[in-house]
PDB file of N, CA and C in Angstrom:
ATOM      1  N   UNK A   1      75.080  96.826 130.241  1.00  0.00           N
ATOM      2  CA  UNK A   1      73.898  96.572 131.066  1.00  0.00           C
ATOM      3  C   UNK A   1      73.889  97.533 132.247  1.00  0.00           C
ATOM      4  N   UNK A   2      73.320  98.111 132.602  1.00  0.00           N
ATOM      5  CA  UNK A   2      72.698  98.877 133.383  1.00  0.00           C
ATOM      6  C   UNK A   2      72.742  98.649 134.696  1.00  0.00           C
ATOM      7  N   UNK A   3      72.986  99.087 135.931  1.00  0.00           N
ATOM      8  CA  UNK A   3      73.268  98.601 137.140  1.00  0.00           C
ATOM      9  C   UNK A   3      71.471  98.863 137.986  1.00  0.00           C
ATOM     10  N   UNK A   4      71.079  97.591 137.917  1.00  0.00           N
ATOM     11  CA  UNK A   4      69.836  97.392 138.799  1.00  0.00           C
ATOM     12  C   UNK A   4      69.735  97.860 139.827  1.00  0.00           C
ATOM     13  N   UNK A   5      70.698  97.332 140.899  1.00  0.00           N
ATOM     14  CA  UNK A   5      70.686  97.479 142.265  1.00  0.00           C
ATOM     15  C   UNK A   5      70.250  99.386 142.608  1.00  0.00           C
ATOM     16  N   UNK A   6      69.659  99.102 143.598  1.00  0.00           N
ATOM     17  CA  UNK A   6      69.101 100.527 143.754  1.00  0.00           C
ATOM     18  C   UNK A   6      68.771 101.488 142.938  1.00  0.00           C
ATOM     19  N   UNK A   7      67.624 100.707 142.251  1.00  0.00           N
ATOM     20  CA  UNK A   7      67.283 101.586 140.826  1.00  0.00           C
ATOM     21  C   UNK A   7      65.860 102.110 141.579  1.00  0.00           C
ATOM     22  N   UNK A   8      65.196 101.712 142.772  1.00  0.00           N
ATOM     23  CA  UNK A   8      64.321 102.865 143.213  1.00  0.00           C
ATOM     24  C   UNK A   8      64.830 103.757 143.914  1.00  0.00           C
ATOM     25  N   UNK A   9      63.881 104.838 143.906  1.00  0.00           N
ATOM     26  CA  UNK A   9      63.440 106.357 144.839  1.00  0.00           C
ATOM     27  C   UNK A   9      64.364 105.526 145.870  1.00  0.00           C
ATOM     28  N   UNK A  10      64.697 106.330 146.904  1.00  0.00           N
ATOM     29  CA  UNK A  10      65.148 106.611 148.411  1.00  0.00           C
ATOM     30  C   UNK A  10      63.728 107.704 148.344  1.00  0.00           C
ATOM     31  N   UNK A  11      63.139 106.749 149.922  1.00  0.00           N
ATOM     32  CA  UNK A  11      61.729 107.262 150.522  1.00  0.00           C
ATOM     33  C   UNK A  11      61.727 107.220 151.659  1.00  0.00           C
ATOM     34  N   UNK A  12      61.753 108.484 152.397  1.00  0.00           N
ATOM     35  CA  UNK A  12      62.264 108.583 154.201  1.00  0.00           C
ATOM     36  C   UNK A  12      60.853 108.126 154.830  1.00  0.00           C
ATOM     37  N   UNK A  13      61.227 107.096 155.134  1.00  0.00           N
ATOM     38  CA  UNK A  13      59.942 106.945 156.640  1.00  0.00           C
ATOM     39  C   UNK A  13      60.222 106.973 157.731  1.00  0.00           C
ATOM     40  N   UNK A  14      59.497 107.439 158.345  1.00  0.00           N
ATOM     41  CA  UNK A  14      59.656 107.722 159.854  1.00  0.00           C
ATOM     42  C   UNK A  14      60.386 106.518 160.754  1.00  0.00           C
ATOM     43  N   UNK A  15      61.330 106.804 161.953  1.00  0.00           N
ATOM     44  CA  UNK A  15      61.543 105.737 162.473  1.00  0.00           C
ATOM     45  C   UNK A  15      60.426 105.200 162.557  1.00  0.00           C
ATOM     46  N   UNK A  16      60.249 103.787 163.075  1.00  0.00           N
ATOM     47  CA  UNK A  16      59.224 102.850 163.689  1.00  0.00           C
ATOM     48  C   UNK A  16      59.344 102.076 164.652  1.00  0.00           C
ATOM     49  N   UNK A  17      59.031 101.721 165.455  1.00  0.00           N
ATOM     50  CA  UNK A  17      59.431 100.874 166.633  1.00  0.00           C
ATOM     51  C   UNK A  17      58.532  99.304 166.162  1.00  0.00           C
ATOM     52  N   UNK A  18      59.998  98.351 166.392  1.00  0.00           N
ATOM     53  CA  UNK A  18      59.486  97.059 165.923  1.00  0.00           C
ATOM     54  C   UNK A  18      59.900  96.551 167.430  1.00  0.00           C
ATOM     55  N   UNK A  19      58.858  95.710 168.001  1.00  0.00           N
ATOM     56  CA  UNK A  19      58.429  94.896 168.946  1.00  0.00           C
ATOM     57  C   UNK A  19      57.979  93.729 168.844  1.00  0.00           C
ATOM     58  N   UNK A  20      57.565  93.195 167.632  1.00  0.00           N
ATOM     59  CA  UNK A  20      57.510  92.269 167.693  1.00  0.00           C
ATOM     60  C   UNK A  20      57.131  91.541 166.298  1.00  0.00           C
ATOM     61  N   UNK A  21      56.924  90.137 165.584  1.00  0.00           N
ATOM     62  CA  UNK A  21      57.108  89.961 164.427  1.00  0.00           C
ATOM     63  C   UNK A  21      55.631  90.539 163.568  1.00  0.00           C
ATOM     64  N   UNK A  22      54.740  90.725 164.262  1.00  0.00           N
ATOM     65  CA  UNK A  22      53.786  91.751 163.557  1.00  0.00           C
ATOM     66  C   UNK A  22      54.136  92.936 163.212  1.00  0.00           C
ATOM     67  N   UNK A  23      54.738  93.671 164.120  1.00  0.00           N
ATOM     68  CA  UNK A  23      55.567  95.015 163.813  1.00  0.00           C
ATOM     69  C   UNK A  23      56.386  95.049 162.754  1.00  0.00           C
ATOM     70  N   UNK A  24      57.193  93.978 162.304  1.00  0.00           N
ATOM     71  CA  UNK A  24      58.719  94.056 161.805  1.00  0.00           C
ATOM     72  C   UNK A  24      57.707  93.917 160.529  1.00  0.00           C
ATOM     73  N   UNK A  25      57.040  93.178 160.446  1.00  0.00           N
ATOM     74  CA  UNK A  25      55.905  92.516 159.268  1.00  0.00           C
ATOM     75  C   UNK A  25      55.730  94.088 158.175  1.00  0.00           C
ATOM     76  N   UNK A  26      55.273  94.189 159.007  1.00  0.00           N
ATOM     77  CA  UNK A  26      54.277  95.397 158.963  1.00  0.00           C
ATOM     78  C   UNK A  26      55.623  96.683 158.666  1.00  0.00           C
ATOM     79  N   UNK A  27      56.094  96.863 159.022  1.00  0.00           N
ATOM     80  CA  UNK A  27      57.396  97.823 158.626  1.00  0.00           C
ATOM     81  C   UNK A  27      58.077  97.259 157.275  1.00  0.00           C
ATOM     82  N   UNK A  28      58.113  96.308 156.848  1.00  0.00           N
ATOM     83  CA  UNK A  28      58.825  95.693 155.416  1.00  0.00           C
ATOM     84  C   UNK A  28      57.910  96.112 154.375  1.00  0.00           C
ATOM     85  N   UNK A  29      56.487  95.601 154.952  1.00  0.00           N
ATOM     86  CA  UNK A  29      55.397  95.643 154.053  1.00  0.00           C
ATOM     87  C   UNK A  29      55.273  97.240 153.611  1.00  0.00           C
ATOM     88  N   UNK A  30      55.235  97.906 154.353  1.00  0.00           N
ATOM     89  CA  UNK A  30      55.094  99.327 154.436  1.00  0.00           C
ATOM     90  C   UNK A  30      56.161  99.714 153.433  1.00  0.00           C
ATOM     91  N   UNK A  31      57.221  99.435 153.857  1.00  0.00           N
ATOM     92  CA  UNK A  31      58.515 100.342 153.038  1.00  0.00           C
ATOM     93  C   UNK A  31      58.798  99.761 151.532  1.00  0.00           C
ATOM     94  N   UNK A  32      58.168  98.461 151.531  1.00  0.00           N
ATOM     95  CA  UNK A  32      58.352  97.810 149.980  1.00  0.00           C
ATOM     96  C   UNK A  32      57.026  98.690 149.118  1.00  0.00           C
ATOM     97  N   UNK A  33      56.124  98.568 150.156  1.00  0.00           N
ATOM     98  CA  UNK A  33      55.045  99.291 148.886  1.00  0.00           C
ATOM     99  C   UNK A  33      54.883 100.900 148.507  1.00  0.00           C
ATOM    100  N   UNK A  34      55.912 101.455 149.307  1.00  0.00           N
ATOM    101  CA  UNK A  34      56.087 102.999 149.531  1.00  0.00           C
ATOM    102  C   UNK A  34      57.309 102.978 148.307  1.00  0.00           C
ATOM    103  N   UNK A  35      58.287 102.002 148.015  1.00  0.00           N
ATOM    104  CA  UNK A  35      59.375 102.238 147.145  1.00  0.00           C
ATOM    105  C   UNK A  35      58.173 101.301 145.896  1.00  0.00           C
ATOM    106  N   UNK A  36      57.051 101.469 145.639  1.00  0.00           N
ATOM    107  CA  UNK A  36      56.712 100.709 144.427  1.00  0.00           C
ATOM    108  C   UNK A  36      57.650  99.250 143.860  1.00  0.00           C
ATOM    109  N   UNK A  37      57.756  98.840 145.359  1.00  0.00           N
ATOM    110  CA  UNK A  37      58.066  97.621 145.053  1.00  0.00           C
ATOM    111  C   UNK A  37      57.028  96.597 144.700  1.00  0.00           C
ATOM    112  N   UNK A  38      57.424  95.400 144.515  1.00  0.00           N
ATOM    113  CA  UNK A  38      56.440  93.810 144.578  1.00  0.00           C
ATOM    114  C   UNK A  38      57.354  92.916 145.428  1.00  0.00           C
ATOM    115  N   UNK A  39      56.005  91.963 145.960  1.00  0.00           N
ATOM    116  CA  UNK A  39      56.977  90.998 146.582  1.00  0.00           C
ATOM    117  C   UNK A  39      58.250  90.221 146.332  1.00  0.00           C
ATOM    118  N   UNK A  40      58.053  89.947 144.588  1.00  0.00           N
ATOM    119  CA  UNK A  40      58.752  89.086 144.042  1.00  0.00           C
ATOM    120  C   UNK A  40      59.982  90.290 143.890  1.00  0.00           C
ATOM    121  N   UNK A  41      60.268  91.176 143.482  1.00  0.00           N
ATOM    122  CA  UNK A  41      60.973  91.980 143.088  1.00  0.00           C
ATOM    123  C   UNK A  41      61.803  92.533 144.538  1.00  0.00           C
ATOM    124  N   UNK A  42      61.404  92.202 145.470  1.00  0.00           N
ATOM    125  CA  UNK A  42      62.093  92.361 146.557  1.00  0.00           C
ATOM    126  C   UNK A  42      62.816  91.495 147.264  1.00  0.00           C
ATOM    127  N   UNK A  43      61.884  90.332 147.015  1.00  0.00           N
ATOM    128  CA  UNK A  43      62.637  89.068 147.481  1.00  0.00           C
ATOM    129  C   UNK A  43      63.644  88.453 146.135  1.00  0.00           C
ATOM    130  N   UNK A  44      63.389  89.045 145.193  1.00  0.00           N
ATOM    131  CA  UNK A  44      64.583  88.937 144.044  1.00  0.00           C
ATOM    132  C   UNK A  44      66.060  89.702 144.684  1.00  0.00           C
ATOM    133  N   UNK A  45      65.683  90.712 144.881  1.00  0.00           N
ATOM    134  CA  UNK A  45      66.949  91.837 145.512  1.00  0.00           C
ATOM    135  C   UNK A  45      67.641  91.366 146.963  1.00  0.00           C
ATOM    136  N   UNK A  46      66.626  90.291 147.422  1.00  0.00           N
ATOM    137  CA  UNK A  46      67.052  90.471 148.907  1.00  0.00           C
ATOM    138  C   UNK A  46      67.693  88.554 148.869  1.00  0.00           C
ATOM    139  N   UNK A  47      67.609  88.138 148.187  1.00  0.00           N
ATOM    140  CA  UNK A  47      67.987  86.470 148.027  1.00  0.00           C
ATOM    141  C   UNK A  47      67.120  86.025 148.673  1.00  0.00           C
ATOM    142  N   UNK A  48      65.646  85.672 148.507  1.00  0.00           N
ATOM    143  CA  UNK A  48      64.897  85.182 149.564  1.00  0.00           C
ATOM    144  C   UNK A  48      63.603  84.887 148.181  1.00  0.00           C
ATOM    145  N   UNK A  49      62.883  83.548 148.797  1.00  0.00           N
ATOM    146  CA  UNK A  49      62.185  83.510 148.146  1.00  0.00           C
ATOM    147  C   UNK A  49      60.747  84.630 148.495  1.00  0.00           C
ATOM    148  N   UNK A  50      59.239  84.388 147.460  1.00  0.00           N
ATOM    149  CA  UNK A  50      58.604  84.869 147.600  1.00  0.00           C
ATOM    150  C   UNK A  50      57.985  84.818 148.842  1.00  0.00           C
ATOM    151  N   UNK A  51      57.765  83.723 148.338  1.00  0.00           N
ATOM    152  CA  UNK A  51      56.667  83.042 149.849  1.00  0.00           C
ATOM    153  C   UNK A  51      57.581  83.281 151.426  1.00  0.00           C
ATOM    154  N   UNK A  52      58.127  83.171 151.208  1.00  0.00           N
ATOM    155  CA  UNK A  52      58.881  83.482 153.082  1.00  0.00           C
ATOM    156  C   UNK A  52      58.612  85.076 153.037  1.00  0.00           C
ATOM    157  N   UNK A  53      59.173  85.928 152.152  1.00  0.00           N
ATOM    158  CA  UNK A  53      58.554  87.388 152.387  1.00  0.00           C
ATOM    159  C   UNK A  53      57.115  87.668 152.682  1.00  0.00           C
ATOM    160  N   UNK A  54      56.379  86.777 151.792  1.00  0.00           N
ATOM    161  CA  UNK A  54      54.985  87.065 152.409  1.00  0.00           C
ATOM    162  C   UNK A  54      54.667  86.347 153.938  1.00  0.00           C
ATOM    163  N   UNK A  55      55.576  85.217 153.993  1.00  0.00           N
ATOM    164  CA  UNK A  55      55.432  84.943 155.775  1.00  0.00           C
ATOM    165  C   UNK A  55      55.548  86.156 156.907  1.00  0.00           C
ATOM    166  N   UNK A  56      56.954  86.635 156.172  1.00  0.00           N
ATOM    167  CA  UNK A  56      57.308  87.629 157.298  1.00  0.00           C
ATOM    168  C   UNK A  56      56.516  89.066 157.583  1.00  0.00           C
ATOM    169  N   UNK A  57      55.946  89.216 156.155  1.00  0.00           N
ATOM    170  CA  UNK A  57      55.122  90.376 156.219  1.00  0.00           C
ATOM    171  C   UNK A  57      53.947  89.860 156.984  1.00  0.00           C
ATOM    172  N   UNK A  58      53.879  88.880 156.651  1.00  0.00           N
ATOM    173  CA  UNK A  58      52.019  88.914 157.431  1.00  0.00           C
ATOM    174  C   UNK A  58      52.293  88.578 159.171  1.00  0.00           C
ATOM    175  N   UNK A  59      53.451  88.572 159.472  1.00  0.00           N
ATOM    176  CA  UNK A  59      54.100  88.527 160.863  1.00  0.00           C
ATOM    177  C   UNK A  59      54.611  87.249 161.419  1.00  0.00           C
ATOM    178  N   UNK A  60      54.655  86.188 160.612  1.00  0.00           N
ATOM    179  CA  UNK A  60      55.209  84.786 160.909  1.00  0.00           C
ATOM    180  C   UNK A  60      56.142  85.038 161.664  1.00  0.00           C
ATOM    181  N   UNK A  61      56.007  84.580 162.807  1.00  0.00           N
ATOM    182  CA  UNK A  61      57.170  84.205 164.152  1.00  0.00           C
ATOM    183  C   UNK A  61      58.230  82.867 163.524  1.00  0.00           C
ATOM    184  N   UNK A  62      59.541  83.665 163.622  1.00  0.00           N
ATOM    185  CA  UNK A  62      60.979  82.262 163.203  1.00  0.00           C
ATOM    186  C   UNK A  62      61.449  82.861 162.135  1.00  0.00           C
ATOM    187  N   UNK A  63      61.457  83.546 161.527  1.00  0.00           N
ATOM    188  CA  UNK A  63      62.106  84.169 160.397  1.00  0.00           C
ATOM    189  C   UNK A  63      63.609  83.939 160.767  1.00  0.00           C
ATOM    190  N   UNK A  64      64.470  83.269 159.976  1.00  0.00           N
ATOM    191  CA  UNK A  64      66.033  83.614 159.943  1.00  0.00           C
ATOM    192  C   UNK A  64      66.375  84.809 160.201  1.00  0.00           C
ATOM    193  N   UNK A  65      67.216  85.368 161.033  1.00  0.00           N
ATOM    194  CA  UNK A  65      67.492  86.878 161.402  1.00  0.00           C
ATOM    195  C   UNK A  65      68.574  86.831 160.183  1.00  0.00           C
ATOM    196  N   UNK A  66      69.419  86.315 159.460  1.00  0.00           N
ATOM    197  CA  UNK A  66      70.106  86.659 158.095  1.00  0.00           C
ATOM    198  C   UNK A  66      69.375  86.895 156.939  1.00  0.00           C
ATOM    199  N   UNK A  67      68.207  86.381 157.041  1.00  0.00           N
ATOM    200  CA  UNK A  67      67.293  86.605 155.523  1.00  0.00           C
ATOM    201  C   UNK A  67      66.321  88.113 156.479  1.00  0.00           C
ATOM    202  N   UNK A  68      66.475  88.523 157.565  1.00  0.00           N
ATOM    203  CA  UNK A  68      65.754  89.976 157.942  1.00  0.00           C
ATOM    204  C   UNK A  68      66.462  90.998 157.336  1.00  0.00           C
ATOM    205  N   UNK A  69      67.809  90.771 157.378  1.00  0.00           N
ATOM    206  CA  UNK A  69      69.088  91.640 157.558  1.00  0.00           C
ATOM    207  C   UNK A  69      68.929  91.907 155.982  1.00  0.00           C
ATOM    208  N   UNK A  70      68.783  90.626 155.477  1.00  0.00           N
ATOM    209  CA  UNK A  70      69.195  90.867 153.592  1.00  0.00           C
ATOM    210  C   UNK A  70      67.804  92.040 153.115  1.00  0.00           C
ATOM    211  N   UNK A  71      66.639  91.455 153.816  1.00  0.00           N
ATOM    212  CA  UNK A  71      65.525  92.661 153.412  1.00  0.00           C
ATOM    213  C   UNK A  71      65.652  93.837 154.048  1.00  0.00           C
ATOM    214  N   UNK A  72      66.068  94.156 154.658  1.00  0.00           N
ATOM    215  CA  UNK A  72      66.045  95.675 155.515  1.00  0.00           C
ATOM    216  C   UNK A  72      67.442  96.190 154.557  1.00  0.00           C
ATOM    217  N   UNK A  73      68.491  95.539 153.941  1.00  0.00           N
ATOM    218  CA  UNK A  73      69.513  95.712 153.825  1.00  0.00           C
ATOM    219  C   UNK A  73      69.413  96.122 151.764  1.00  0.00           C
ATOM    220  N   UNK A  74      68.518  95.331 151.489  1.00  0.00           N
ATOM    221  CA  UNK A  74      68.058  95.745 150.043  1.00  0.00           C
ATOM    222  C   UNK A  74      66.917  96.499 149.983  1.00  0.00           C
ATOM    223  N   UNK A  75      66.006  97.061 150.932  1.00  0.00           N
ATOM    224  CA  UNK A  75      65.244  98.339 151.807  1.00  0.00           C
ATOM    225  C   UNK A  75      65.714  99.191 151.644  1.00  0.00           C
ATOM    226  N   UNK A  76      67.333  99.081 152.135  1.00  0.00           N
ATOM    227  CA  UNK A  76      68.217 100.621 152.246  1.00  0.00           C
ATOM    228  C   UNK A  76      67.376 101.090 153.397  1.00  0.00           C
ATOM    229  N   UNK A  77      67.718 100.095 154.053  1.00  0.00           N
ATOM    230  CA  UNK A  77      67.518 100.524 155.968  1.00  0.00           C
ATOM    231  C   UNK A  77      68.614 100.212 156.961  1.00  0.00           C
ATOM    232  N   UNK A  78      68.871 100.564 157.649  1.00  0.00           N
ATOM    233  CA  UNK A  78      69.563 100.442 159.059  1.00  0.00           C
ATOM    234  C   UNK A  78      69.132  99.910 160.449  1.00  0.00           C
ATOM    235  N   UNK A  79      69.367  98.694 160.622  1.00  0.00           N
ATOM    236  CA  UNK A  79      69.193  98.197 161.749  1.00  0.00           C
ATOM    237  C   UNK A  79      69.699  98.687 163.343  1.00  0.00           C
ATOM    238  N   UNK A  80      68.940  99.724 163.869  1.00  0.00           N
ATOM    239  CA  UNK A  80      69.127 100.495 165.008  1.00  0.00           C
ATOM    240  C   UNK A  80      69.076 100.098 166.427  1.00  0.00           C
ATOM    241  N   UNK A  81      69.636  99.514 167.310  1.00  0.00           N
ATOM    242  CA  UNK A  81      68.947  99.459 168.468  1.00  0.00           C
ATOM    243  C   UNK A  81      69.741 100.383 169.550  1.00  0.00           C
ATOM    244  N   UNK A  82      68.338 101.256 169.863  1.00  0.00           N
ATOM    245  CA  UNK A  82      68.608 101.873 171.137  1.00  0.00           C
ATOM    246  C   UNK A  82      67.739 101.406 172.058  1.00  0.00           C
ATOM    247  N   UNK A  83      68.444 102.469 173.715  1.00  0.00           N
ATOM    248  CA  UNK A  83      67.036 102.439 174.847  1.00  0.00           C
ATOM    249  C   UNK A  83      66.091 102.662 174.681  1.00  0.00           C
ATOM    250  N   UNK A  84      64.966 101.870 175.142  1.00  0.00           N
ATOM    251  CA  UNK A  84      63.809 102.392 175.601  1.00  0.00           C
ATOM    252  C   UNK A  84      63.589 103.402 175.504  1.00  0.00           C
ATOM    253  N   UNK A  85      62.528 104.827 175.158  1.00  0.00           N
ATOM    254  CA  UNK A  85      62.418 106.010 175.825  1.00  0.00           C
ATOM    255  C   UNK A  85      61.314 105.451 177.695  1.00  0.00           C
ATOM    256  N   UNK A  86      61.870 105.812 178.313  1.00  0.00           N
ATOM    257  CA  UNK A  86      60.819 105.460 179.546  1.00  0.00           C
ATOM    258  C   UNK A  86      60.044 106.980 179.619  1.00  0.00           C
ATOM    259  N   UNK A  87      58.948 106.537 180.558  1.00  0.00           N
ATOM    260  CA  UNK A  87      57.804 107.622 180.885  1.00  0.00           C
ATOM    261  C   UNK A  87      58.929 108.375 181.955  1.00  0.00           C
ATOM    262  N   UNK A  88      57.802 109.015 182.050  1.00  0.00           N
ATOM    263  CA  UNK A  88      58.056 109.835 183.810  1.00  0.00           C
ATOM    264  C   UNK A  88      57.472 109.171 184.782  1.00  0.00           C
ATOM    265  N   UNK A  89      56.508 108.695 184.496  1.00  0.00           N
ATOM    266  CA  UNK A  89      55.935 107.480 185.550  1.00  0.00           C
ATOM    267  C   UNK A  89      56.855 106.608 185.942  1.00  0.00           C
ATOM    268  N   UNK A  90      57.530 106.017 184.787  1.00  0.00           N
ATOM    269  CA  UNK A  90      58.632 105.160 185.022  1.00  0.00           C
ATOM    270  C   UNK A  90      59.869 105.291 185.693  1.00  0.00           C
ATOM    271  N   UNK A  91      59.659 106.947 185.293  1.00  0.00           N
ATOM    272  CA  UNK A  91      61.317 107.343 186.376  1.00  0.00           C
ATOM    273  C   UNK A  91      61.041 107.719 187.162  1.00  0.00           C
ATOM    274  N   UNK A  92      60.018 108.110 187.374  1.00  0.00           N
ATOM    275  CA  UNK A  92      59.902 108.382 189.083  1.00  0.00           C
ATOM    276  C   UNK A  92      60.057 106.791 189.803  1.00  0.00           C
ATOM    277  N   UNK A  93      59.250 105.878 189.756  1.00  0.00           N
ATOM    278  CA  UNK A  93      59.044 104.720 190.148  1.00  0.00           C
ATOM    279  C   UNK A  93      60.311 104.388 190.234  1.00  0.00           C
ATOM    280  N   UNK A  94      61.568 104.208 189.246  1.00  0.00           N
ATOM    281  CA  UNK A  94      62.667 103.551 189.237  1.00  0.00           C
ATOM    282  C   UNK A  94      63.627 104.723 190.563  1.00  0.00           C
ATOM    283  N   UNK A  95      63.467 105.753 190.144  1.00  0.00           N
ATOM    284  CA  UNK A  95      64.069 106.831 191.422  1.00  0.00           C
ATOM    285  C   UNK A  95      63.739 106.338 192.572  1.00  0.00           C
ATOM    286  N   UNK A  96      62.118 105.914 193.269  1.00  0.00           N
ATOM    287  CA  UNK A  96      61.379 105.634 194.208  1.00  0.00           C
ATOM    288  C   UNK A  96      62.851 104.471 194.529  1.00  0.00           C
ATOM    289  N   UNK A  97      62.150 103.767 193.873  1.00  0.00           N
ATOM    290  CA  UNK A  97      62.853 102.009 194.713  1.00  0.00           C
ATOM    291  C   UNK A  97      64.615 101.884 194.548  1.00  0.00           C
ATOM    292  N   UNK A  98      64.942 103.003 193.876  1.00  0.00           N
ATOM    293  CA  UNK A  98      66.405 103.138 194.067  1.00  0.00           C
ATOM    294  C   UNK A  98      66.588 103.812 195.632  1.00  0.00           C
ATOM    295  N   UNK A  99      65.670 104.963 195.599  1.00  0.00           N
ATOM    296  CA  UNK A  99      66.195 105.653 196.805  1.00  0.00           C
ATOM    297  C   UNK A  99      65.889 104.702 198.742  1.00  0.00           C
ATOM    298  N   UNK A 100      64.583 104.100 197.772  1.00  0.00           N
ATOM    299  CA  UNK A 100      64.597 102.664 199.016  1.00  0.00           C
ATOM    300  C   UNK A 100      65.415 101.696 199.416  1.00  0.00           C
ATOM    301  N   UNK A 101      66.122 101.128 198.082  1.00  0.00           N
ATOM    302  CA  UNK A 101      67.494 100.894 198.220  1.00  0.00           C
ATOM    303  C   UNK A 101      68.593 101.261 199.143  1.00  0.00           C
ATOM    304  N   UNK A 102      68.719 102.610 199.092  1.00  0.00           N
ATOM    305  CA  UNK A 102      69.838 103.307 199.436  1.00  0.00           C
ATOM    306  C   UNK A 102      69.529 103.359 201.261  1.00  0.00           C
ATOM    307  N   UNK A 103      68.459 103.392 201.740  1.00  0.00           N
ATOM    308  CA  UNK A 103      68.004 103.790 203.053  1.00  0.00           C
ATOM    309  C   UNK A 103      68.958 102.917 204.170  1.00  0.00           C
ATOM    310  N   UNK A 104      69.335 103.637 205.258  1.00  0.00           N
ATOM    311  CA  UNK A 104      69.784 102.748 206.444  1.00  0.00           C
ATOM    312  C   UNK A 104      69.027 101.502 206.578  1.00  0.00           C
ATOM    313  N   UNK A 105      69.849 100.726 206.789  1.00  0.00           N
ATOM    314  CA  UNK A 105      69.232  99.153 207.350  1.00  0.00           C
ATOM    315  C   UNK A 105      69.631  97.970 206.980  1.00  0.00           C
ATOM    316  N   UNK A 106      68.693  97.039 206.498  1.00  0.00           N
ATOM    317  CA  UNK A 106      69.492  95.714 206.180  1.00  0.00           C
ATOM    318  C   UNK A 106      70.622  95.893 205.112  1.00  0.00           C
ATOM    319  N   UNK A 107      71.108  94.645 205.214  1.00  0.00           N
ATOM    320  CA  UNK A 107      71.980  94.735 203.941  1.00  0.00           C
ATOM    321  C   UNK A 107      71.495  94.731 202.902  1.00  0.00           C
ATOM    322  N   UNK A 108      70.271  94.207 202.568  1.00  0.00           N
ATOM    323  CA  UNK A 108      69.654  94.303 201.374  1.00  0.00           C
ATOM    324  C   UNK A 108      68.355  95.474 200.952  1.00  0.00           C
ATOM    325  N   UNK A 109      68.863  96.420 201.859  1.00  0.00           N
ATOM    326  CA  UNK A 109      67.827  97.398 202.196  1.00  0.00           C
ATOM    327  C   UNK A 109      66.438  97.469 202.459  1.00  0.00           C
ATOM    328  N   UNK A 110      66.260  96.483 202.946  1.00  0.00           N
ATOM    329  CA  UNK A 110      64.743  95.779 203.647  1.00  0.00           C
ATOM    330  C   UNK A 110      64.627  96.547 204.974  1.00  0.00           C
ATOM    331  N   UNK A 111      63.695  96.852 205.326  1.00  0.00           N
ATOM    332  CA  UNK A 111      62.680  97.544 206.920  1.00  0.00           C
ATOM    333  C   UNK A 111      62.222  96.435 206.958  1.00  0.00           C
ATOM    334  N   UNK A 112      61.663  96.302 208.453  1.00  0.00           N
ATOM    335  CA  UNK A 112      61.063  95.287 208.878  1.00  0.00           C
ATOM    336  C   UNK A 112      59.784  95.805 208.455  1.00  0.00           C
ATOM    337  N   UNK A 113      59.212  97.055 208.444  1.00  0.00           N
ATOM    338  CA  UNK A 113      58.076  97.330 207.563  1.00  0.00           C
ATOM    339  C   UNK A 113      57.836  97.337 206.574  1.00  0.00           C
ATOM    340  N   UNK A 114      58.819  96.490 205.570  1.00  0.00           N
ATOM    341  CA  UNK A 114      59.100  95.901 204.145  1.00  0.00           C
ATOM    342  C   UNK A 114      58.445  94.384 204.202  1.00  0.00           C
ATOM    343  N   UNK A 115      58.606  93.952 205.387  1.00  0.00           N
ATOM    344  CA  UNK A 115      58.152  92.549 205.079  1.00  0.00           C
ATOM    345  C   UNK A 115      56.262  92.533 205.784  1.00  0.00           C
TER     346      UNK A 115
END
C-alpha cells in the first residue's frame, strides 16, 4: 500500500498575517484549496471532523488550538510567531515618550507641565 500522507504538491504561499479567527479561517481555506484539497480530505489527514473545519474556515471564534496545530501541521505549515513590524510613525512616537521618560525631574518623569 502506498504511503498517503503527503501525497499533494508542496505550494509556497506567501507568509500571511493571522490576527484574528477570520484571518486564520481564511488562511486554511486558502491553502487547502491551492493544494486541491476538500474539506473532508483534510479533515481526514488532520483528525478532525468535517464540520469543525468548516467552522474554522468560515472564522468560528473557540477552535481547540490542538485541532489548529493538527491542520496547519497536515498543511505542511509552520506555526511562526514573530514581532510586530512597527511603522515609523510608531517609532518615532515610542522614541518621543521614551526620551520624555528620560528628562530631569520627577521620579516618574512627570513636569508639572505634564499634569
Amino acid at each position: 500500500m502506498a504511503d498517503q500522507t503527503n501525497q499533494h504538491s508542496a505550494v509556497s504561499l506567501p507568509g500571511q498575517s493571522v490576527s484574528n479567527w477570520a484571518s486564520l479561517g481564511r488562511l486554511i481555506q486558502g491553502a487547502r484549496k491551492e493544494r486541491g484539497m476538500t474539506q473532508a480530505g483534510l479533515a481526514l489527514e488532520a483528525g478532525v471532523s468535517r464540520a469543525w473545519l468548516a467552522k474554522v474556515e468560515s472564522g468560528h471564534r473557540g477552535a481547540e488550538f490542538e485541532r489548529i496545530l493538527r491542520v496547519l501541521n497536515a498543511l505542511e505549515f509552520d506555526l511562526v510567531a514573530r514581532p510586530r513590524r512597527r511603522s515609523v510613525a510608531d517609532l518615532d512616537l515610542a522614541e518621543a515618550l521614551a526620551a520624555r521618560r528620560r528628562r530631569p525631574g520627577s521620579a516618574d518623569g512627570r513636569h508639572e507641565e505634564d499634569w
